[in-house]
C-alpha atoms as a PDB file:
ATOM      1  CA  UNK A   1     -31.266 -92.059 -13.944  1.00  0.00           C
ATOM      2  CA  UNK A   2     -28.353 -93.301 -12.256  1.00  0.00           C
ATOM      3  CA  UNK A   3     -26.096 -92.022  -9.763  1.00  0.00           C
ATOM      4  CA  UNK A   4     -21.934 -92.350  -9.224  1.00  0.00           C
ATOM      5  CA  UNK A   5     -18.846 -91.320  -6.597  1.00  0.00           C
ATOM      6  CA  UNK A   6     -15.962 -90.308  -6.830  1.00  0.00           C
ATOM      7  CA  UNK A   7     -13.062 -88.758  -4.476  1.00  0.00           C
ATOM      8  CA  UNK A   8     -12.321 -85.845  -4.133  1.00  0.00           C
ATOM      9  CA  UNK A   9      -9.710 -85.568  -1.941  1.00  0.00           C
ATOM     10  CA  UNK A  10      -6.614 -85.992  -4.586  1.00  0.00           C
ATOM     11  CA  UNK A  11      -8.430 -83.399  -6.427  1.00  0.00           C
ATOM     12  CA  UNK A  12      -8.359 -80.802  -3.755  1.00  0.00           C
ATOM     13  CA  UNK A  13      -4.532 -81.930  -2.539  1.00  0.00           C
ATOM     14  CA  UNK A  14      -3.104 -81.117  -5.716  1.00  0.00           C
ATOM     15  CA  UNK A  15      -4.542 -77.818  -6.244  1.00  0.00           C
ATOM     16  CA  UNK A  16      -3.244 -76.833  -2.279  1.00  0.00           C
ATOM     17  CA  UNK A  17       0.303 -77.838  -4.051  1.00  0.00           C
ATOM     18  CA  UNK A  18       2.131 -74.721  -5.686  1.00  0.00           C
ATOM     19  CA  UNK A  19       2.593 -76.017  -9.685  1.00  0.00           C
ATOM     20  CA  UNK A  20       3.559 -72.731 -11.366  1.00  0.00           C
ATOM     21  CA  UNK A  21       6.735 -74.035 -12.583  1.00  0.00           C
ATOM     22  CA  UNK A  22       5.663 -77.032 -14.054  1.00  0.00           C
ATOM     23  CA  UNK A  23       5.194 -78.045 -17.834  1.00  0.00           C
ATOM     24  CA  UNK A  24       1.380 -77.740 -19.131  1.00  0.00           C
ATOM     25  CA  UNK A  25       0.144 -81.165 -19.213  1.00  0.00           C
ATOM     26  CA  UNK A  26       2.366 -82.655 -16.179  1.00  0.00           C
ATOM     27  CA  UNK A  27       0.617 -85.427 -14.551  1.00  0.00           C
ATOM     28  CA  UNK A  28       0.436 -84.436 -11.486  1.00  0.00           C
ATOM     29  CA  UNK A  29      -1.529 -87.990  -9.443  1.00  0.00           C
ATOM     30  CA  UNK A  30      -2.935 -90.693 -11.223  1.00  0.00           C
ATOM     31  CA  UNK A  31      -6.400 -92.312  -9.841  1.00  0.00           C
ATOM     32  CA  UNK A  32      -7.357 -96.187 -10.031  1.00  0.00           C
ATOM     33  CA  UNK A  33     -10.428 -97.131 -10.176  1.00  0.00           C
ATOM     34  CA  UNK A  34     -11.412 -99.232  -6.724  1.00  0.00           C
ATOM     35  CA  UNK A  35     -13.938-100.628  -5.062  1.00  0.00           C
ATOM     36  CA  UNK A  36     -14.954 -97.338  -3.587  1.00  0.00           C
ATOM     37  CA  UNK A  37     -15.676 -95.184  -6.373  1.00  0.00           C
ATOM     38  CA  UNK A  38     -17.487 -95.626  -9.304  1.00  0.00           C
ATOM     39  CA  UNK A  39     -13.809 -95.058 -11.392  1.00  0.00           C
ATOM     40  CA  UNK A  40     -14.867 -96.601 -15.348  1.00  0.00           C
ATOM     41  CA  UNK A  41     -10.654 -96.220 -15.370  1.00  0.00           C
ATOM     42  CA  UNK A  42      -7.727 -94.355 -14.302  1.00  0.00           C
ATOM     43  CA  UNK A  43      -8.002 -90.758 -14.042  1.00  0.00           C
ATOM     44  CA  UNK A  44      -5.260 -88.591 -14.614  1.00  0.00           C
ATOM     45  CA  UNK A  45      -5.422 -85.114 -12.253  1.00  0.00           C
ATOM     46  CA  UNK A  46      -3.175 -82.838 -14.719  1.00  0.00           C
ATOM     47  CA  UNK A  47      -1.371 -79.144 -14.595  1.00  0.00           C
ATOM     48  CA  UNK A  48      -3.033 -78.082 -17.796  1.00  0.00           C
ATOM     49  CA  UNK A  49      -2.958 -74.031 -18.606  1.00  0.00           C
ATOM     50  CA  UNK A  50      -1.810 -72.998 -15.449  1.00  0.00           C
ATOM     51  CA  UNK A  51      -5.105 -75.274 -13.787  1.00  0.00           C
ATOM     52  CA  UNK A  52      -5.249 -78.172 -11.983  1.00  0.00           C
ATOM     53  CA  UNK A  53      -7.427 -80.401 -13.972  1.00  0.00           C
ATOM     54  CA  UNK A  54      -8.947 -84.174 -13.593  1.00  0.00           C
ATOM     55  CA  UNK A  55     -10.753 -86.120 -16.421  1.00  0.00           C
ATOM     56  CA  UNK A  56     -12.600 -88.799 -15.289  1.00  0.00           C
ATOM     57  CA  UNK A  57     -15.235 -91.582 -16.815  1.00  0.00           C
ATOM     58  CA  UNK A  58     -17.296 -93.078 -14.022  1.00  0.00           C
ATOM     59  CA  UNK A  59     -19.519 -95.629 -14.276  1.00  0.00           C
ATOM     60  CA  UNK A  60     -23.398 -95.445 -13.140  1.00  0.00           C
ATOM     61  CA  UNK A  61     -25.221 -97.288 -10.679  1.00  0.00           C
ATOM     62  CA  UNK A  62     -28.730 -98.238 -10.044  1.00  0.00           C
ATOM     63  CA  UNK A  63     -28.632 -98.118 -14.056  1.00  0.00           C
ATOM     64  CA  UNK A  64     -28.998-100.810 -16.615  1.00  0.00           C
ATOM     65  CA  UNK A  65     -25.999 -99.445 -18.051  1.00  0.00           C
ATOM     66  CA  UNK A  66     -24.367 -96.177 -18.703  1.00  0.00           C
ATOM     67  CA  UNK A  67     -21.060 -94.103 -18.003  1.00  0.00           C
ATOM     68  CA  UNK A  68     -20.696 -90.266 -17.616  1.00  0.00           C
ATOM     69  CA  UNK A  69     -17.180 -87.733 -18.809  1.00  0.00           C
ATOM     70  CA  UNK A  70     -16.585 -85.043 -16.416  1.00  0.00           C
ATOM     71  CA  UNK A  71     -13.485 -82.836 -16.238  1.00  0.00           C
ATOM     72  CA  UNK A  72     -13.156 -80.466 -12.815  1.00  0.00           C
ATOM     73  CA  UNK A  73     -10.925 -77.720 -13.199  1.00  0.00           C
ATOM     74  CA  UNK A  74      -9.698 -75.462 -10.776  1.00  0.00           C
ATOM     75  CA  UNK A  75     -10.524 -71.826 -10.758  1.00  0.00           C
ATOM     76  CA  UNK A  76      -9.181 -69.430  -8.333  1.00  0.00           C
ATOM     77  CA  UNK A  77     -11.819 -66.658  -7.688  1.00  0.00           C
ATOM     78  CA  UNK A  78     -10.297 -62.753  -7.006  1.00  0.00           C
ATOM     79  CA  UNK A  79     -11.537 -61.108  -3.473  1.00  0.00           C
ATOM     80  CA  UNK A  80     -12.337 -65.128  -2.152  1.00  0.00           C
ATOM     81  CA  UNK A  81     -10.189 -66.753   0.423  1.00  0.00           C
ATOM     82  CA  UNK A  82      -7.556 -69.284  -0.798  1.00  0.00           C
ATOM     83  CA  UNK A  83      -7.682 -73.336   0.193  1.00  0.00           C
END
């Protein structure tokens, strides 16, 4: 089946950021692939519809082959605590 990581942390920093005033599809942090995560290339965390959203293709392990697409995007959620 495969398995993959990936970071987080930029993710979560850029959504504690306040973006309101910036254009819909600002880049807001771009992420290199490294060692440490299974990046299949850069990944762009974006300002997209008044959202903080990352695209990312990573790259499977303990696979013969195989890559994955996953976009996270930020949701705030009424009544829950903030970040």
């Amino acid at each position: 089946m495969g398995d993959a990581e990936f970071d987080f942390a930029p993710f979560l920093d850029a959504v504690r950021m306040n973006f309101e005033d910036l254009p819909n599809d600002t880049i807001i942090t771009t992420v290199k692939p490294t060692r440490t995560n299974c990046l299949a290339e850069e990944s762009y965390i974006t300002w997209t519809n008044g959202r903080v959203v990352q695209n990312m293709v990573l790259r499977l392990r303990n696979v013969e082959c195989g890559e994955i697409e996953i976009k996270l995007s930020w949701i705030n959620v009424p009544g829950c605590r903030d970040m």
